[in-house]
Protein backbone atom coordinates (compact mmCIF):
# COMPACT_ATOMS: atom_id res chain seq x y z
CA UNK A 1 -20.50 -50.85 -7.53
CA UNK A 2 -16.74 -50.51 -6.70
CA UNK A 3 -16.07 -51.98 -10.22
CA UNK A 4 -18.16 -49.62 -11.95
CA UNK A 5 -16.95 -47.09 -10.28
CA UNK A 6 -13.35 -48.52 -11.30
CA UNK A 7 -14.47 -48.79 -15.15
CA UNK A 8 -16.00 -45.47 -15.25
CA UNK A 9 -12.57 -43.33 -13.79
CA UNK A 10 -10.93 -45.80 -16.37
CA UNK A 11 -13.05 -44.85 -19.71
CA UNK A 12 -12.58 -40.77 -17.86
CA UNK A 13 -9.04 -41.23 -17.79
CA UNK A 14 -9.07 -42.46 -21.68
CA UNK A 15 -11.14 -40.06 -23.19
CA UNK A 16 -8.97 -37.52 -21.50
CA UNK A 17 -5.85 -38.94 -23.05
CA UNK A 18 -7.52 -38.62 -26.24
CA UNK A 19 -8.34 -35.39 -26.06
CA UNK A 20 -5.17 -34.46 -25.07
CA UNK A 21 -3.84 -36.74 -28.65
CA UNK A 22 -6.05 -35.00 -30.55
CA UNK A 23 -5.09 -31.19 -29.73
CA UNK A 24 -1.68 -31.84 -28.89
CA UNK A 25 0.14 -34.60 -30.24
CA UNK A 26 3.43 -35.07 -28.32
CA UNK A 27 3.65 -31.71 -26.47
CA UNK A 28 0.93 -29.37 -24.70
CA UNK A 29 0.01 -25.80 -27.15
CA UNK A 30 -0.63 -22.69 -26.13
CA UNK A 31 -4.01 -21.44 -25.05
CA UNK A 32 -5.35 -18.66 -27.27
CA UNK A 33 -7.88 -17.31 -25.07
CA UNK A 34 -5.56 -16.15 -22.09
CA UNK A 35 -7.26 -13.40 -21.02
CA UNK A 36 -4.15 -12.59 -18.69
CA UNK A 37 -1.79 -13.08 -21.09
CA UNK A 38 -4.13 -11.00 -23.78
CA UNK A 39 -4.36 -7.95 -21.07
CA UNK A 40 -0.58 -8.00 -21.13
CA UNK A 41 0.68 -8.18 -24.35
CA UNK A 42 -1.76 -5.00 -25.23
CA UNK A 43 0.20 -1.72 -25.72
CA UNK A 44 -1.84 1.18 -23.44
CA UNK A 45 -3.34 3.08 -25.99
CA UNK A 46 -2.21 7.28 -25.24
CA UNK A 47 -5.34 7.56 -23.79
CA UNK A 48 -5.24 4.11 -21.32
CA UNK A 49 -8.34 4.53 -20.57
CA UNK A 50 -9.43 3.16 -24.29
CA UNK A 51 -7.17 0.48 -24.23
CA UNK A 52 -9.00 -2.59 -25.48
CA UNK A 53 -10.38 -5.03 -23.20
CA UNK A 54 -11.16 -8.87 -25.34
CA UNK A 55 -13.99 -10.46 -25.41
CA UNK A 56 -14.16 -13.18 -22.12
CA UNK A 57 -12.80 -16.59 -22.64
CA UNK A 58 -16.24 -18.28 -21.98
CA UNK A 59 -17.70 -15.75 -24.94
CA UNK A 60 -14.61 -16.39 -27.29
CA UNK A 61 -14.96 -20.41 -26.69
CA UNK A 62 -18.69 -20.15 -27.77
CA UNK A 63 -17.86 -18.84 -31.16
CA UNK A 64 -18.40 -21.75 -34.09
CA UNK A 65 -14.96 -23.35 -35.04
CA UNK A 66 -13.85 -22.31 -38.52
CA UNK A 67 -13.46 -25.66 -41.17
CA UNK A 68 -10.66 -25.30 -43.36
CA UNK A 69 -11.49 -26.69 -46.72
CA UNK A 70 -9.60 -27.71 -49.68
CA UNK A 71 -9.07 -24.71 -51.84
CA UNK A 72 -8.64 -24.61 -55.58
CA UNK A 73 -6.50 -21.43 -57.70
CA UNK A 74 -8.61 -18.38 -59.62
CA UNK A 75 -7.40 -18.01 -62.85
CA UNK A 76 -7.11 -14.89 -64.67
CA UNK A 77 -9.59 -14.03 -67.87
CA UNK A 78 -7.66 -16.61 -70.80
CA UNK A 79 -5.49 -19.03 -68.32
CA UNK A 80 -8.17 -21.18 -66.89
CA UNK A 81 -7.70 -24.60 -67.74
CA UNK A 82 -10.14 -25.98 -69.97
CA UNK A 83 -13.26 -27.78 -68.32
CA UNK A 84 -11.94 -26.42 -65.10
CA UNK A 85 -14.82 -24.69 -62.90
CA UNK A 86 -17.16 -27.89 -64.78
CA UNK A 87 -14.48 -30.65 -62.58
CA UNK A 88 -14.55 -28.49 -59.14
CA UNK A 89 -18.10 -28.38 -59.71
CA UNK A 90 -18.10 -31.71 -59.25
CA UNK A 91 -15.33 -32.33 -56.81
CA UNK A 92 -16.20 -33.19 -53.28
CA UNK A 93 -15.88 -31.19 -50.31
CA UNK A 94 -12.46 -32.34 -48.37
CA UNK A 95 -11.41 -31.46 -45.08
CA UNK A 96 -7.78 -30.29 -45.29
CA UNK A 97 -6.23 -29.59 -41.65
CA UNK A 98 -6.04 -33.14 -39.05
CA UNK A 99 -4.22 -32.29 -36.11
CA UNK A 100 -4.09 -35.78 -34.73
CA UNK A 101 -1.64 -36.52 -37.90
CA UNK A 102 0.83 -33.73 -37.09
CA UNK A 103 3.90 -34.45 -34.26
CA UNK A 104 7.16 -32.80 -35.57
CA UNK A 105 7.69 -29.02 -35.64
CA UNK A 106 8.18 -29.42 -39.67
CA UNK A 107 4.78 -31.02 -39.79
CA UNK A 108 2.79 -28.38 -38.22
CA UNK A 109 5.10 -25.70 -39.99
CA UNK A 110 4.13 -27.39 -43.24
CA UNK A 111 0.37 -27.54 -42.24
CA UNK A 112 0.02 -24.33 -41.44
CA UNK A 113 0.46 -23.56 -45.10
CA UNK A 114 -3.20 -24.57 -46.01
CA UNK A 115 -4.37 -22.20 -42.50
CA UNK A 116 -2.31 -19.50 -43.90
CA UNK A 117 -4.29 -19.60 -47.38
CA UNK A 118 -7.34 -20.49 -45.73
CA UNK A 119 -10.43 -18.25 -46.49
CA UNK A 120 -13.01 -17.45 -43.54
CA UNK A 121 -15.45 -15.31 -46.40
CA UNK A 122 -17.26 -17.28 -48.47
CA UNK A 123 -19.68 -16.57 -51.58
CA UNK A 124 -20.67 -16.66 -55.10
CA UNK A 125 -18.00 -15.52 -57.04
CA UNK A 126 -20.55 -13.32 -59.56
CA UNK A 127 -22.13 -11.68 -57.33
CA UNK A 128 -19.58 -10.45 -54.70
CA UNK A 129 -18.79 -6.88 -55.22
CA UNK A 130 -14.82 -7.17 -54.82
CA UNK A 131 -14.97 -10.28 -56.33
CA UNK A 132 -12.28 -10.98 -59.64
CA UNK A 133 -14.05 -9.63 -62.21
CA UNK A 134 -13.08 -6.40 -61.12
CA UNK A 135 -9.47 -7.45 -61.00
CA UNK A 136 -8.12 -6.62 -64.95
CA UNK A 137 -9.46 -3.32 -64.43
CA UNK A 138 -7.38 -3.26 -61.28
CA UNK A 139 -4.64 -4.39 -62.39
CA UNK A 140 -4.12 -7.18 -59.90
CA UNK A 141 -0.71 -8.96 -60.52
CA UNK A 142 -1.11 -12.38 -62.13
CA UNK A 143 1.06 -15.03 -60.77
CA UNK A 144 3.25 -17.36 -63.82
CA UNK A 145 0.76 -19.92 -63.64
CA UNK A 146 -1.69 -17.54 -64.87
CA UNK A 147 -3.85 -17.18 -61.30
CA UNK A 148 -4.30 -14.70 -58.77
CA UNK A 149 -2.73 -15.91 -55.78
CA UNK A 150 -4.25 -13.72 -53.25
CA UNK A 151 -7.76 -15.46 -53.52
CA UNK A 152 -9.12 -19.27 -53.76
CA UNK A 153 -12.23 -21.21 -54.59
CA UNK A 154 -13.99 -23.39 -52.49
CA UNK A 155 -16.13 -26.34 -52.51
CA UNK A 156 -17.83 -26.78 -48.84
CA UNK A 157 -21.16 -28.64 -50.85
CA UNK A 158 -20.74 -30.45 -53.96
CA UNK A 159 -21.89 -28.50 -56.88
CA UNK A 160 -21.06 -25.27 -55.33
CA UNK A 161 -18.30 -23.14 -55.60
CA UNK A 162 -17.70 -20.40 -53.57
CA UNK A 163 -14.98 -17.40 -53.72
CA UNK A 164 -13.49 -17.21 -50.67
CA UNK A 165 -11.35 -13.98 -49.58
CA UNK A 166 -9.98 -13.18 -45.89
CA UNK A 167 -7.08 -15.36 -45.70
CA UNK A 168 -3.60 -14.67 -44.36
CA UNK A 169 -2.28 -15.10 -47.82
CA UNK A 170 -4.93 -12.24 -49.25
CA UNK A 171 -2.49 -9.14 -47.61
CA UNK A 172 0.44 -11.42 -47.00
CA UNK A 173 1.37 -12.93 -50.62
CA UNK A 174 3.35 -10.93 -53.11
CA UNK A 175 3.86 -11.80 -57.07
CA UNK A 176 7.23 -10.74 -57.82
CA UNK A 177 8.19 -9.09 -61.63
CA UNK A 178 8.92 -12.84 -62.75
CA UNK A 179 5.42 -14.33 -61.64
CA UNK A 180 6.81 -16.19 -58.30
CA UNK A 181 4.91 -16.03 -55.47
CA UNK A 182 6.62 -15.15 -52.38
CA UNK A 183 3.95 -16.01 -49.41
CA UNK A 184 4.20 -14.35 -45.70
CA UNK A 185 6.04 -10.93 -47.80
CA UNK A 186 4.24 -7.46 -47.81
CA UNK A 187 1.54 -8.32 -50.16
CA UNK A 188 0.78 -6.29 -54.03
CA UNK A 189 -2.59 -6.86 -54.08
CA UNK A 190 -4.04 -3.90 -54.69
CA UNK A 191 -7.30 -4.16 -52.85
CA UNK A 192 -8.22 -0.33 -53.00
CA UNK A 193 -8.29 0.04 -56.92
CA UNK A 194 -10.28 -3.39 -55.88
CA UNK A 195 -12.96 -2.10 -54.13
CA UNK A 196 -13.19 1.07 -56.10
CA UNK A 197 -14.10 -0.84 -58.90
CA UNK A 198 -16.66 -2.67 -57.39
CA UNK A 199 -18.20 0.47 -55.47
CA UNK A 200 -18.46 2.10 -59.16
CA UNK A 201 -19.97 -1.13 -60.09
CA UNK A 202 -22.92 -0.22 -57.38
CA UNK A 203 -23.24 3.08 -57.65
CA UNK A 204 -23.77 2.14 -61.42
CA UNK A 205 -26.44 -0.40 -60.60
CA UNK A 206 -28.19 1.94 -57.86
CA UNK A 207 -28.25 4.98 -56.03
CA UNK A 208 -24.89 6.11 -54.70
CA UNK A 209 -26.74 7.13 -50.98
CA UNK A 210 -28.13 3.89 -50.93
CA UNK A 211 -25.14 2.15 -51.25
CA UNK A 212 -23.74 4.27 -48.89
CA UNK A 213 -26.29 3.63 -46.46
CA UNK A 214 -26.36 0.02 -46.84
CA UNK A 215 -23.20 -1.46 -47.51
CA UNK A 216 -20.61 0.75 -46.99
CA UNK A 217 -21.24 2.88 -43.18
CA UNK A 218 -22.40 -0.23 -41.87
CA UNK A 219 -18.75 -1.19 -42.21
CA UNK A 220 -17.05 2.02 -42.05
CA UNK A 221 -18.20 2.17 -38.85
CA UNK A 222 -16.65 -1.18 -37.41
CA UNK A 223 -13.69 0.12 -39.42
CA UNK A 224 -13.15 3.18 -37.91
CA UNK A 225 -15.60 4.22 -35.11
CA UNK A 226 -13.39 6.28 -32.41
CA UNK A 227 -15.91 8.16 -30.64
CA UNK A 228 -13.79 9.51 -27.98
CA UNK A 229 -11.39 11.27 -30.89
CA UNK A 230 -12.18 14.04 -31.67
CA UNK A 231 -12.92 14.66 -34.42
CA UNK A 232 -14.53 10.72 -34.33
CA UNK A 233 -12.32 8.78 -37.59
CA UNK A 234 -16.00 7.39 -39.03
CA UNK A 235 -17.33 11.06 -38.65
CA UNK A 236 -14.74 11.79 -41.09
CA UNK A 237 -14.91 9.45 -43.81
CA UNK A 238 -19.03 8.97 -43.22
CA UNK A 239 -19.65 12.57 -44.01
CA UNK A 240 -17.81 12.10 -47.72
CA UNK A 241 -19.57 11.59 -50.82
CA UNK A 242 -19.20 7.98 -52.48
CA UNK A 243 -17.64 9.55 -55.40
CA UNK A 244 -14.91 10.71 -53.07
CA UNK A 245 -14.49 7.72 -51.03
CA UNK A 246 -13.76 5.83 -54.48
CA UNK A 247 -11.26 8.41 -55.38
CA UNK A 248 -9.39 8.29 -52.33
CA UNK A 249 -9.61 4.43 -52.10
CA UNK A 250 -8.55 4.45 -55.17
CA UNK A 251 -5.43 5.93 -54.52
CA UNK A 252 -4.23 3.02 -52.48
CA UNK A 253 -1.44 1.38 -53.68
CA UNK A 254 -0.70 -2.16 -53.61
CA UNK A 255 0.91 -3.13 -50.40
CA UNK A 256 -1.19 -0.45 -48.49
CA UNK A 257 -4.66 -1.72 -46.94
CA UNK A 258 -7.81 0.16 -45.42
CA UNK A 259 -7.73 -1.35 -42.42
CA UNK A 260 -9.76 -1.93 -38.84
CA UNK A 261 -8.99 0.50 -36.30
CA UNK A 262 -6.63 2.54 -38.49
CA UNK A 263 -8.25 5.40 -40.25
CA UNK A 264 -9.61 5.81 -43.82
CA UNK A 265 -6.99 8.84 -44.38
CA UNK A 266 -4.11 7.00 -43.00
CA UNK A 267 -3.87 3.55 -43.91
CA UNK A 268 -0.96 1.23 -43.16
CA UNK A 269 1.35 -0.12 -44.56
CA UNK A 270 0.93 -4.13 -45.05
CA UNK A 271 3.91 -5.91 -43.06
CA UNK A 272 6.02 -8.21 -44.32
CA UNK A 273 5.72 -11.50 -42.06
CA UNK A 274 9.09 -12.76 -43.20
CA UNK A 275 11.08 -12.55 -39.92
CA UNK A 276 8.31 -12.37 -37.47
CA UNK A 277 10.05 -14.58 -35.01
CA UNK A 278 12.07 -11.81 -34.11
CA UNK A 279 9.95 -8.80 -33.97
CA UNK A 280 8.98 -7.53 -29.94
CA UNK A 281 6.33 -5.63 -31.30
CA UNK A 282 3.05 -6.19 -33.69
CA UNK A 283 1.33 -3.66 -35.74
CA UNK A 284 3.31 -0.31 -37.19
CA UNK A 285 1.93 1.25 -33.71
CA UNK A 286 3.24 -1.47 -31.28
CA UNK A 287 -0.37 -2.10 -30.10
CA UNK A 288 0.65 -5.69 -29.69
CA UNK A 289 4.12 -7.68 -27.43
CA UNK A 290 5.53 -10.59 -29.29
CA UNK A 291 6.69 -12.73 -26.52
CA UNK A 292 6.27 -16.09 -27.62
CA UNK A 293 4.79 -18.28 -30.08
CA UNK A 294 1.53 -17.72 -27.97
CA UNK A 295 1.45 -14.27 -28.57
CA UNK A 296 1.61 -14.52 -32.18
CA UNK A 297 -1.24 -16.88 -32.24
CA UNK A 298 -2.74 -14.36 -30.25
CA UNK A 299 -3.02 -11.77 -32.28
CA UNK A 300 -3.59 -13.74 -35.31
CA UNK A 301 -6.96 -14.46 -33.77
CA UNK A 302 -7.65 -10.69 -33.38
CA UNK A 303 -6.59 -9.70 -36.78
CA UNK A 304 -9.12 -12.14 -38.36
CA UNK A 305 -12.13 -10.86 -36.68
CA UNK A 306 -12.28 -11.86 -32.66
CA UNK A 307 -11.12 -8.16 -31.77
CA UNK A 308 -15.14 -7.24 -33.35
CA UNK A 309 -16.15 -8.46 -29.54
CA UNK A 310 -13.61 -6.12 -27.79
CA UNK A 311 -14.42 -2.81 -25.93
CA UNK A 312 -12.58 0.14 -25.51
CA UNK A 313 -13.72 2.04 -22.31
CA UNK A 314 -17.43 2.44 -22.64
CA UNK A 315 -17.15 1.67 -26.36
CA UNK A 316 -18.63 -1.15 -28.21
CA UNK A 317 -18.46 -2.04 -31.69
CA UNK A 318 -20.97 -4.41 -31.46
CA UNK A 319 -23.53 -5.64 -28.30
CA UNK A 320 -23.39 -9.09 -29.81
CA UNK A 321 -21.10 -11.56 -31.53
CA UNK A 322 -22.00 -11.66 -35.34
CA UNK A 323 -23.61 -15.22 -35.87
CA UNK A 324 -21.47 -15.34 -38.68
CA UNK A 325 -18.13 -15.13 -37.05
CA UNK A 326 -15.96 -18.22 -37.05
CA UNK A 327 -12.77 -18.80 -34.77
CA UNK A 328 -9.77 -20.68 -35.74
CA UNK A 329 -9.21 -23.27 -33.09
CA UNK A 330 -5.75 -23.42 -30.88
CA UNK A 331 -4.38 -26.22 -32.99
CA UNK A 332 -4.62 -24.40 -36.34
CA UNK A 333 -3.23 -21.26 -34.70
CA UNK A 334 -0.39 -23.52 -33.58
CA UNK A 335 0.06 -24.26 -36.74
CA UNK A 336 0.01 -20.90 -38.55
CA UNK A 337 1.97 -19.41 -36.39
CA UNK A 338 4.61 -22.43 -36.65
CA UNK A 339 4.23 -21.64 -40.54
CA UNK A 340 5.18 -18.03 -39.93
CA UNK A 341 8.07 -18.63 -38.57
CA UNK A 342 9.57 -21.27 -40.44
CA UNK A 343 9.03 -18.74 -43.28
CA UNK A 344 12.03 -17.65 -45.72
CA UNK A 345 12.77 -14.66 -48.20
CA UNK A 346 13.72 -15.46 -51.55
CA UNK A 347 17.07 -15.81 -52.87
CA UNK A 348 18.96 -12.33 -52.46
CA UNK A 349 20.26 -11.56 -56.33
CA UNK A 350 21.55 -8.77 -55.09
CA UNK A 351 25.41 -9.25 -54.66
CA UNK A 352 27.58 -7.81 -51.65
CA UNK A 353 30.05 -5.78 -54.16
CA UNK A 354 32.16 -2.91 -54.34
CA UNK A 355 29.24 -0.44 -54.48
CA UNK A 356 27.03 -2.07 -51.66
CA UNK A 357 30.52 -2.31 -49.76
CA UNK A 358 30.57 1.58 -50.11
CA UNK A 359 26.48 2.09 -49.13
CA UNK A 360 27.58 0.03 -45.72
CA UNK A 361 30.15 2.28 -44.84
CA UNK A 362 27.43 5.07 -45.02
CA UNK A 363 25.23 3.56 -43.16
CA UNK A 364 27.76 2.64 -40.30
CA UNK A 365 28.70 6.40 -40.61
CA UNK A 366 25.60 7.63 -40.72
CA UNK A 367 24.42 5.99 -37.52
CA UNK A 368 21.81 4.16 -39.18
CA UNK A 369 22.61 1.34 -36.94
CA UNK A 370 21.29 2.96 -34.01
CA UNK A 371 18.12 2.40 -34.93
CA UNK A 372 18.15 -0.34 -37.64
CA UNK A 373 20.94 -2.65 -35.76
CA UNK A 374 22.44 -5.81 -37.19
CA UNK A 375 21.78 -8.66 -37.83
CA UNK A 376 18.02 -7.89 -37.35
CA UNK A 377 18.52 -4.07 -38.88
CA UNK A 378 16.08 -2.88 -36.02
CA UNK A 379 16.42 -2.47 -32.70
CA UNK A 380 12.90 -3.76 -31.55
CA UNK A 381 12.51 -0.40 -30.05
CA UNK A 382 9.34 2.05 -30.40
CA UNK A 383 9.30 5.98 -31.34
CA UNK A 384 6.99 8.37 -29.90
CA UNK A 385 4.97 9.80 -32.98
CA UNK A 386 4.61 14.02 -32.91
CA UNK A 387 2.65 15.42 -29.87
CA UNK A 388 2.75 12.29 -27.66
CA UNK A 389 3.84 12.53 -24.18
CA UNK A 390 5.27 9.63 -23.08
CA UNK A 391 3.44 8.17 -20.09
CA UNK A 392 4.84 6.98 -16.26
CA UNK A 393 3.16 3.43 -17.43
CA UNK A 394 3.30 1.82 -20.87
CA UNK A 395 5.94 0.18 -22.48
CA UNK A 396 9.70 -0.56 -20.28
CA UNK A 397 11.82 2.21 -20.45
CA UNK A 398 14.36 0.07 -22.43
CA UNK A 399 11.80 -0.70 -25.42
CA UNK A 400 11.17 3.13 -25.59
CA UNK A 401 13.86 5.30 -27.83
CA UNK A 402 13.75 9.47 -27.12
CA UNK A 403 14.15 10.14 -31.01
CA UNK A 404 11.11 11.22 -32.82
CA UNK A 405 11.34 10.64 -36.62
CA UNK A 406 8.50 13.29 -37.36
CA UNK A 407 6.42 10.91 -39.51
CA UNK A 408 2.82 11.65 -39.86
CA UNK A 409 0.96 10.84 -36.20
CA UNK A 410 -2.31 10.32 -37.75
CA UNK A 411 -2.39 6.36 -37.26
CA UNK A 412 -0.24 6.23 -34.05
CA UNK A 413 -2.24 9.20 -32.28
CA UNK A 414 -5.81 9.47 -33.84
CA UNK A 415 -7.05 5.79 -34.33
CA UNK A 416 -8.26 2.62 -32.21
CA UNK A 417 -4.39 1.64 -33.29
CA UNK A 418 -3.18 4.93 -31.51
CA UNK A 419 -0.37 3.83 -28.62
CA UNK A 420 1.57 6.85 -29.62
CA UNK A 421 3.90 5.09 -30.87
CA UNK A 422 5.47 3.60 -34.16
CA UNK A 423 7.74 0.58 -33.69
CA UNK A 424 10.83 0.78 -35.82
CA UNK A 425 10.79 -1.63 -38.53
CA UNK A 426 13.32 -4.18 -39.90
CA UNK A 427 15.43 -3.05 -43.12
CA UNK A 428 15.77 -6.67 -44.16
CA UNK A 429 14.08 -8.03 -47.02
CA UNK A 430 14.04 -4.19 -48.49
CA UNK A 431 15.09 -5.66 -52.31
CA UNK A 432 11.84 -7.67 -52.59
CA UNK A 433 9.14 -5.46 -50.55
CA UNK A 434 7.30 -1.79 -51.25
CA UNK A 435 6.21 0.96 -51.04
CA UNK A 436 7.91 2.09 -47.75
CA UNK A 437 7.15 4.12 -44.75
CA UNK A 438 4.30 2.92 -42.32
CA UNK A 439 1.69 4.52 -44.50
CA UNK A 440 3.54 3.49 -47.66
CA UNK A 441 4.23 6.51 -49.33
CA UNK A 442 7.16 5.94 -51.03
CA UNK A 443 7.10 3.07 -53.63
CA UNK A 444 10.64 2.67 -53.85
CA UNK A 445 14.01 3.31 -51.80
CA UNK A 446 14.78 6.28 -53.65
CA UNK A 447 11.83 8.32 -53.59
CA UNK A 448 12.04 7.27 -49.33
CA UNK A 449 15.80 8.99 -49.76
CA UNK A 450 14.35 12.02 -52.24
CA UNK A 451 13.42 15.33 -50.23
CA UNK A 452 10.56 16.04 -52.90
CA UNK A 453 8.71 13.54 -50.99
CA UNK A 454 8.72 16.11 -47.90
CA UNK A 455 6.68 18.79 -49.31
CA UNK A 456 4.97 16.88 -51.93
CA UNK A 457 5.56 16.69 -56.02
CA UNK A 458 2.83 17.06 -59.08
CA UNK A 459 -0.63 15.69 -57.45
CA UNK A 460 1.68 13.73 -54.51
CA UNK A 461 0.58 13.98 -50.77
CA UNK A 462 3.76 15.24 -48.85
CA UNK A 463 5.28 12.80 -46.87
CA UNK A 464 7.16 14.50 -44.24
CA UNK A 465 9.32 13.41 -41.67
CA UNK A 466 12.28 10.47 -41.50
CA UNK A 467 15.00 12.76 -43.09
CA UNK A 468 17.82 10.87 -41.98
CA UNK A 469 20.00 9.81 -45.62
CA UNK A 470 18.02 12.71 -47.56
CA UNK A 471 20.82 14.92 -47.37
CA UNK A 472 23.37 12.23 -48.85
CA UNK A 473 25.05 13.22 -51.71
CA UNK A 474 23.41 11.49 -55.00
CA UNK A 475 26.43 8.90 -55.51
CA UNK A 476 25.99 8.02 -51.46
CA UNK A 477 22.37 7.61 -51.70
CA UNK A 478 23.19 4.91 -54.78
CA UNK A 479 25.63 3.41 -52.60
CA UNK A 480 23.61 3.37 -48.99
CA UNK A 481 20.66 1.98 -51.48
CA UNK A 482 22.94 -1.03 -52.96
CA UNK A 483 23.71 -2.04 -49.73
CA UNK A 484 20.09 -1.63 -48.37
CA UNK A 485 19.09 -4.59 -51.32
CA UNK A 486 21.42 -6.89 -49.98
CA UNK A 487 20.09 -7.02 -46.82
């Protein structure tokens, strides 16, 4: 008995080692699912009262792993290779992330590539709605290799191949003007003129309150929901016609996104992830601390789809986890995250000269340094938007600046994102990114730096607010701009 006993704690003791192996080569990763550590890197909301609570650990742990699979480019109408969808339509599902193989920093960096691109929507690629045959008529930017970067096929059965959308890389990957691909940047996919395509597609193909009723409250209500604003953000958009919600969607340009728990009239600006290590603060309203590596993987989870359990107050967007929801397990959030940080801009082409010399002597003199301080060109610091008050409790003191910028409040004051606050962003990276401003209103560092954009031009919405540099003279504008690119 004694030596079964023995041989028993032995084979324990093992299998315990190997689980340990197997999720943590070498060194011991963060847990996701802290709920202490989720509770406290939440921003209060300005009513604290609605701040999100997640989803319990036990609930979270339930949820199906997500399998990354080997994904495969979409090619744009005339670049396909020959024969191509025929030889995926015969290649073999493959498994593409093994944690057990990965030990060095660089080799869970470099595998977190393949979680970054990584779909977690899956389906046939005629029949989706927003799927690429829409994407000529939307002008989606074609990468030099002749594919659209910002989506991937799939083969999880042989003989099958799926679109899949919903990775990282779909907001997060940008096609510069010479066809590079610069992945982790503020993304040009332009997803509205996307989904207005498809919309007119079904309203084409059915009728327009039918669609409405089927597809598109259904989601515009996880989207938006806010019952405790008043006036409620789905109340809004649900009471507009489908015509008009194509317009406005429309409208969107690339590097702008519809997104959860902003609102359909104010949506935000897509971040640039280059240079995430150093950012405090997550999300244009702060809603999130960056603290550690743990945080980041974190929020990753919430961002692709585990806040859809979370409540805020007495406010549900759902009674049940979806069946179709999939998690991304600790080790491949480890590994994304280790991606995002090992992540570089692009070579800088623009040069340090005479003229940029000039621009940094404005901005020194200007005091845009207060704010956007070297070597980071922020401060880390948040803003109160218009009308907030801020609270006894919230963010430290320190992290809080008294300067209000006057930008519009709409996403940091009437949203599930609403802390009532905007964080203030980095300038670097500025030469390869756009449009600007946390709603991206301006597509380009001049028109940010041009006071028509106050009150509004030709069919423009006014973007108020931020006026610092407007009242430059024109050659110091060129000047503070030339510097601004080399940054």
């Amino acid at each position: 008995m004694k030596v079964t006993h023995s041989k028993r704690s032995m084979t324990i003791l093992i299998a315990g080692l190997f689980v340990f192996c197997v999720t943590a080569p070498g060194q011991t990763l963060p847990v996701t699912w802290d709920e202490t550590a989720l509770a406290s890197m939440q921003t209060p909301l300005r009513d604290p009262t609605r701040t999100p609570k997640h989803m319990a650990s036990a609930t979270y742990n339930r949820i199906p792993a997500l399998v990354f699979y080997k994904t495969y480019p979409v090619y744009a109408p005339g670049r396909e290779p020959a024969g191509y969808m025929d030889r995926l339509r015969q290649a073999e599902p493959e498994t593409v992330f093994n944690p057990v193989r990965l030990q060095a920093p660089e080799d869970w960096a470099k595998a977190g590539e393949a979680i970054f691109d990584a779909p977690t929507v899956f389906g046939d690629p005629a029949l989706l709605p927003f799927g690429p045959q829409w994407y000529p008529a939307a002008g989606v930017p074609v990468a030099s290799d002749g594919s659209y970067p910002f989506v991937r096929y799939v083969v999880r059965e042989k003989g099958k191949v799926e679109l899949g959308e919903n990775s990282c890389a779909g907001c997060h990957t940008r096609v510069m003007p010479d066809g590079s691909i610069v992945k982790g940047a503020q993304g040009n996919y332009p997803i509205g003129r996307v989904i207005g395509e498809g919309l007119r597609a079904l309203a084409k193909q059915g009728n327009p309150v039918e669609v409405m009723n089927r597809s598109l409250k259904p989601m515009m209500r996880l989207f938006f929901a806010a019952p405790w604003i008043r006036p409620d953000p789905y109340d809004r958009v649900a009471a507009m016609s489908l015509e008009e919600i194509i317009a406005r969607v429309s409208q969107n340009p690339a590097g702008v996104m519809t997104r959860d728990g902003a609102t359909f009239h104010s949506p935000p600006q897509i971040p640039d992830l280059i240079g995430i290590r150093d950012r405090r603060y997550l999300d244009h309203t702060g809603t999130k601390l960056h603290r550690s590596i743990g945080d980041l993987m974190r929020y990753s989870a919430l961002a692709q789809g585990a806040d859809v359990g979370s409540s805020w107050g007495d406010f549900r967007l759902v009674e049940d986890i979806p069946p179709f929801l999939r998690r991304y397990t600790d080790e491949s959030l480890y590994a994304l995250a280790m991606y995002l940080y090992s992540l570089q801009p692009p070579p800088n082409p623009n040069p340090l000269d005479k003229l940029a010399r000039a621009g940094q002597a404005v901005f020194v003199r200007e005091g845009c340094g207060g704010c956007h301080t070297a070597p980071l060109y922020t401060n880390n610091r948040l803003t109160p938007a218009n009308g907030f008050e801020i609270p006894s409790q919230g963010p430290t003191v320190s992290d809080v600046m008294p300067v209000r910028v006057g930008t519009d409040p709409e996403l940091a004051m009437l949203s599930r994102r609403g802390t009532g606050y905007y964080k203030v962003p980095s300038l670097k990276g500025v030469w390869y990114r756009g449009p600007f401003g946390h709603g991206g209103s301006s597509p380009t560092l001049e028109d940010w730096l041009d006071a028509a954009r106050l009150t509004g031009h030709g069919t423009r919405i006014p973007s108020p607010g931020h006026e610092y540099g407007i009242s430059l003279k024109p050659n110091e504008k060129s000047a503070l701009i030339a510097f601004l690119r080399t940054l």
